[in-house]
C-alpha atoms as a PDB file:
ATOM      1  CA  UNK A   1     104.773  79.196  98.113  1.00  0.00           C
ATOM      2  CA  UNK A   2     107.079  80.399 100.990  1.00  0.00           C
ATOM      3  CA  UNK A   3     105.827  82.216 103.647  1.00  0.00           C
ATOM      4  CA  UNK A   4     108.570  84.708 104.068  1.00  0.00           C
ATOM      5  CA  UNK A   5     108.911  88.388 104.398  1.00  0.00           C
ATOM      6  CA  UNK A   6     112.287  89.463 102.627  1.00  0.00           C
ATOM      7  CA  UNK A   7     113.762  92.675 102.562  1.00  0.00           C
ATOM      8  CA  UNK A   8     112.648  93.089  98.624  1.00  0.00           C
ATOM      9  CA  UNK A   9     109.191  92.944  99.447  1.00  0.00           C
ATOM     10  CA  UNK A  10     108.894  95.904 102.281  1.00  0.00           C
ATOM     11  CA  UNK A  11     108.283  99.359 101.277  1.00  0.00           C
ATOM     12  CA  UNK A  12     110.499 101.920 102.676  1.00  0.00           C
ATOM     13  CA  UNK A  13     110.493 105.116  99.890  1.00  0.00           C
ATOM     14  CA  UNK A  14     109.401 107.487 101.441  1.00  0.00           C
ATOM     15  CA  UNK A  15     108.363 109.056  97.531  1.00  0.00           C
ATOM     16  CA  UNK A  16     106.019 106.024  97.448  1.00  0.00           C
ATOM     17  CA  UNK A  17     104.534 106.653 100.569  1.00  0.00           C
ATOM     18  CA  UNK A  18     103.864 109.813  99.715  1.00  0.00           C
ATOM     19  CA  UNK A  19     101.758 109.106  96.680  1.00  0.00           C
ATOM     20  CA  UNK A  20      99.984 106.173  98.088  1.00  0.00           C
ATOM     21  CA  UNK A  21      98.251 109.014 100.803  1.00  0.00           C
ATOM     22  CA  UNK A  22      97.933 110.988  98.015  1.00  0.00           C
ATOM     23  CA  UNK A  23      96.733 109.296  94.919  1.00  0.00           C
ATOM     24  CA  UNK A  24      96.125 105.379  96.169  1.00  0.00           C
ATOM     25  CA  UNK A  25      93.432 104.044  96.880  1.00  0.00           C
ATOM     26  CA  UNK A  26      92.035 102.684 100.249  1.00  0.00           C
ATOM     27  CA  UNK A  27      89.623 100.289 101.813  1.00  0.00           C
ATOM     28  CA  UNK A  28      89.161  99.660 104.929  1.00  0.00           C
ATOM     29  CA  UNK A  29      88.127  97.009 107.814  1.00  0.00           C
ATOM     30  CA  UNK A  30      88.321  97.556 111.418  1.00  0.00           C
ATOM     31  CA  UNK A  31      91.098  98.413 112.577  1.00  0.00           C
ATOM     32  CA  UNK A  32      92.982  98.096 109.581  1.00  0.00           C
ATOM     33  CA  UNK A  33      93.240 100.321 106.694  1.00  0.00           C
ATOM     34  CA  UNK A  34      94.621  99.432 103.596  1.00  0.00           C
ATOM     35  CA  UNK A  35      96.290 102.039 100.923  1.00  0.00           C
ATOM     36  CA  UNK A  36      97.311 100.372  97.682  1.00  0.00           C
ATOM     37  CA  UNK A  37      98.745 101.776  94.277  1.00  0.00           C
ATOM     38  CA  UNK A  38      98.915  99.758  91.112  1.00  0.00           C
ATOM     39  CA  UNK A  39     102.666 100.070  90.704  1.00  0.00           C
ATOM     40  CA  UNK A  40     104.190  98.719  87.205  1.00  0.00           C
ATOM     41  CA  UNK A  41     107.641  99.419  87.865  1.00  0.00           C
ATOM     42  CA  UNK A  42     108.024  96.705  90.610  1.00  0.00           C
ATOM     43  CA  UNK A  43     109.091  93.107  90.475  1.00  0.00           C
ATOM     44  CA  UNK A  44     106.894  91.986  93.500  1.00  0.00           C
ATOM     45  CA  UNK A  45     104.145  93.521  95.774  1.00  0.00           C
ATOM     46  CA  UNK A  46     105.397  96.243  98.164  1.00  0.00           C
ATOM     47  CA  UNK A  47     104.151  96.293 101.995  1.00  0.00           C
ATOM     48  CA  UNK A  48     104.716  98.716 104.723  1.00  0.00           C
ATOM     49  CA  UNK A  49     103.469  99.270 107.896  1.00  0.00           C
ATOM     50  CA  UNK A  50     102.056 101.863 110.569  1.00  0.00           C
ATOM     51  CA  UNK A  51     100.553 102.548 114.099  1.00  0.00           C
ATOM     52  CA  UNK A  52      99.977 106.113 114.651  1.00  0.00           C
ATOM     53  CA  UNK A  53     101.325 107.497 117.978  1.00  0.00           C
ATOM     54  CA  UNK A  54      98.387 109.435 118.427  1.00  0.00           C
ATOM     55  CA  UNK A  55      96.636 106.412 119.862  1.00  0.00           C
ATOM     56  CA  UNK A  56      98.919 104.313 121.308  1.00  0.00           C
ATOM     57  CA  UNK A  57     101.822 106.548 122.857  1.00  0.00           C
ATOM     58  CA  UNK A  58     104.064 103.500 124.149  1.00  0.00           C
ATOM     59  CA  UNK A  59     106.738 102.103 121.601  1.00  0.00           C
ATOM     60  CA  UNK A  60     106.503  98.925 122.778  1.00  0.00           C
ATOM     61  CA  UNK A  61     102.838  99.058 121.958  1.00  0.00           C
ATOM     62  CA  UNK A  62     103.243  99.887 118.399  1.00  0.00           C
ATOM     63  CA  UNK A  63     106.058  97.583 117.593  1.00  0.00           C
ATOM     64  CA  UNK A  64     103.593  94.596 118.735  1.00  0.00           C
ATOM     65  CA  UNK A  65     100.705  95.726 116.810  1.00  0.00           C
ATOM     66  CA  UNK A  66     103.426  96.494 113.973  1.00  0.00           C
ATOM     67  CA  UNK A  67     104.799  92.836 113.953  1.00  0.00           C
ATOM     68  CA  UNK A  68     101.422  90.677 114.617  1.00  0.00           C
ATOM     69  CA  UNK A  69     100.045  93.257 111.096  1.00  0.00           C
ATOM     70  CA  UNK A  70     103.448  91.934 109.630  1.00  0.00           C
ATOM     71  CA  UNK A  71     102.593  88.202 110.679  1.00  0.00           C
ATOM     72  CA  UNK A  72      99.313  88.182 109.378  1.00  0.00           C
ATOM     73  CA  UNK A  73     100.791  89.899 106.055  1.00  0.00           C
ATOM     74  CA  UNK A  74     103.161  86.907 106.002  1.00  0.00           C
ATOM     75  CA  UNK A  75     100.301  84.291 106.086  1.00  0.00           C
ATOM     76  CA  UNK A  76      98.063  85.630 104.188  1.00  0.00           C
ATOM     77  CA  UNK A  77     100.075  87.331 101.126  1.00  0.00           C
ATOM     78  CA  UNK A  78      99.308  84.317  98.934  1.00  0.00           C
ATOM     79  CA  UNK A  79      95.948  85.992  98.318  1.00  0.00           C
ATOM     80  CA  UNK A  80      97.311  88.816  96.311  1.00  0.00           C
ATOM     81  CA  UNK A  81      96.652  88.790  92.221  1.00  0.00           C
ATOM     82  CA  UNK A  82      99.335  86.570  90.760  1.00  0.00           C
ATOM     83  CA  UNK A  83      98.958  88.468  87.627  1.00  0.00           C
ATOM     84  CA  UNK A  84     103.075  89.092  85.955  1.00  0.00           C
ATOM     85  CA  UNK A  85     102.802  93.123  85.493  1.00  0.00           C
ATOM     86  CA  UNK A  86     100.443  93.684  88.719  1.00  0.00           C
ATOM     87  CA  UNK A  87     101.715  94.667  91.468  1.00  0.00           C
ATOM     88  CA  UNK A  88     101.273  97.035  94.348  1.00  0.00           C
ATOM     89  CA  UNK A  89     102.633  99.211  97.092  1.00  0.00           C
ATOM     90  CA  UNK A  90     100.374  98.557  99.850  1.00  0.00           C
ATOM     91  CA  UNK A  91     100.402 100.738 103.221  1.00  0.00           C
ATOM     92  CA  UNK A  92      98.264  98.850 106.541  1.00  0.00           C
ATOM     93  CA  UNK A  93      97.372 101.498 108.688  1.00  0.00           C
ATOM     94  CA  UNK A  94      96.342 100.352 112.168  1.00  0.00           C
ATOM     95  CA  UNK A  95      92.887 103.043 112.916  1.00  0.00           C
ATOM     96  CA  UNK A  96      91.894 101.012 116.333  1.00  0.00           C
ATOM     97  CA  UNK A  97      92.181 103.242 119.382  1.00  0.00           C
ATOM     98  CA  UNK A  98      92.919 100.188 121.845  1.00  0.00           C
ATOM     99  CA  UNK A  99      94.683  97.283 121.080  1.00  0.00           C
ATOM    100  CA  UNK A 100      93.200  94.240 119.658  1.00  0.00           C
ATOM    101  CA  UNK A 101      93.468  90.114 119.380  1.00  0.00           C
ATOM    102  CA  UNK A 102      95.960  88.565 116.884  1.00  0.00           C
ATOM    103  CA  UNK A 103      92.729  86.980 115.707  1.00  0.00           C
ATOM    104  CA  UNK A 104      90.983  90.229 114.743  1.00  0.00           C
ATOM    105  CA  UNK A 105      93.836  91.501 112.855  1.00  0.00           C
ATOM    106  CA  UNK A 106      94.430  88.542 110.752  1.00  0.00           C
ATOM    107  CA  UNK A 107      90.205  88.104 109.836  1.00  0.00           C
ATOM    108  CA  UNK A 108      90.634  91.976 108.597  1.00  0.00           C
ATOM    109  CA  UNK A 109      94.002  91.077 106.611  1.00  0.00           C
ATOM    110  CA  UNK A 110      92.494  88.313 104.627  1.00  0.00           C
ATOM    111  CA  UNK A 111      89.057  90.073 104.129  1.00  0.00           C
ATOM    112  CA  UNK A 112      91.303  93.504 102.951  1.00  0.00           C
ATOM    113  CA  UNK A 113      93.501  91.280 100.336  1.00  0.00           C
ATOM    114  CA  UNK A 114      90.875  89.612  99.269  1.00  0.00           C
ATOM    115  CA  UNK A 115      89.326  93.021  98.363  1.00  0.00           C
ATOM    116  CA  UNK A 116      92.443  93.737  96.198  1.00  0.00           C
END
């Protein structure tokens, strides 16, 4: 399997979004949270991404904790079901308050899709 990120597999509806705070589903391991919605409608598994500015008020902060979640994603997406009519919208919302290793992050990504 290629490890690539293309442009068909990020989430940006902003409809989506919406119902995966409001009707997905979540689990959770720190400092990740994951929201995920069965979706039937889609082709391949969704992903999107998100560092609140609450906690980390720098740009430049959230971008890198943005792209090392995106990284791991990458690596690790071949753990998602394989099944031909599953697939998901999935949200990864960093909760940490300070920034952590690239390490961390990808041990919570694998233990989070694994969950799924």
């Amino acid at each position: 399997m290629v490890n690539a990120f293309p442009k068909k597999e990020k989430l940006k509806s902003r409809k989506i979004i919406g119902q995966l705070f409001d009707v997905g589903n979540t689990t959770s391991k720190y400092p990740v949270k994951l929201f995920f919605l069965k979706m039937e409608t889609f082709e391949n598994h969704q992903a999107a991404f998100a560092v609140p500015k609450r906690n980390f008020k720098s740009a430049v902060t959230r971008n890198r904790i943005k792209r090392q979640l995106r990284e791991a994603y990458r690596l690790q997406k071949s753990r998602l079901p394989k099944k031909e009519k599953d697939h998901y919208a999935l949200l990864f919302l960093y909760i940490g308050k300070e920034k952590t290793s690239y390490g961390q992050l990808e041990k919570a990504m694998i233990t989070l899709l694994n969950k799924l």
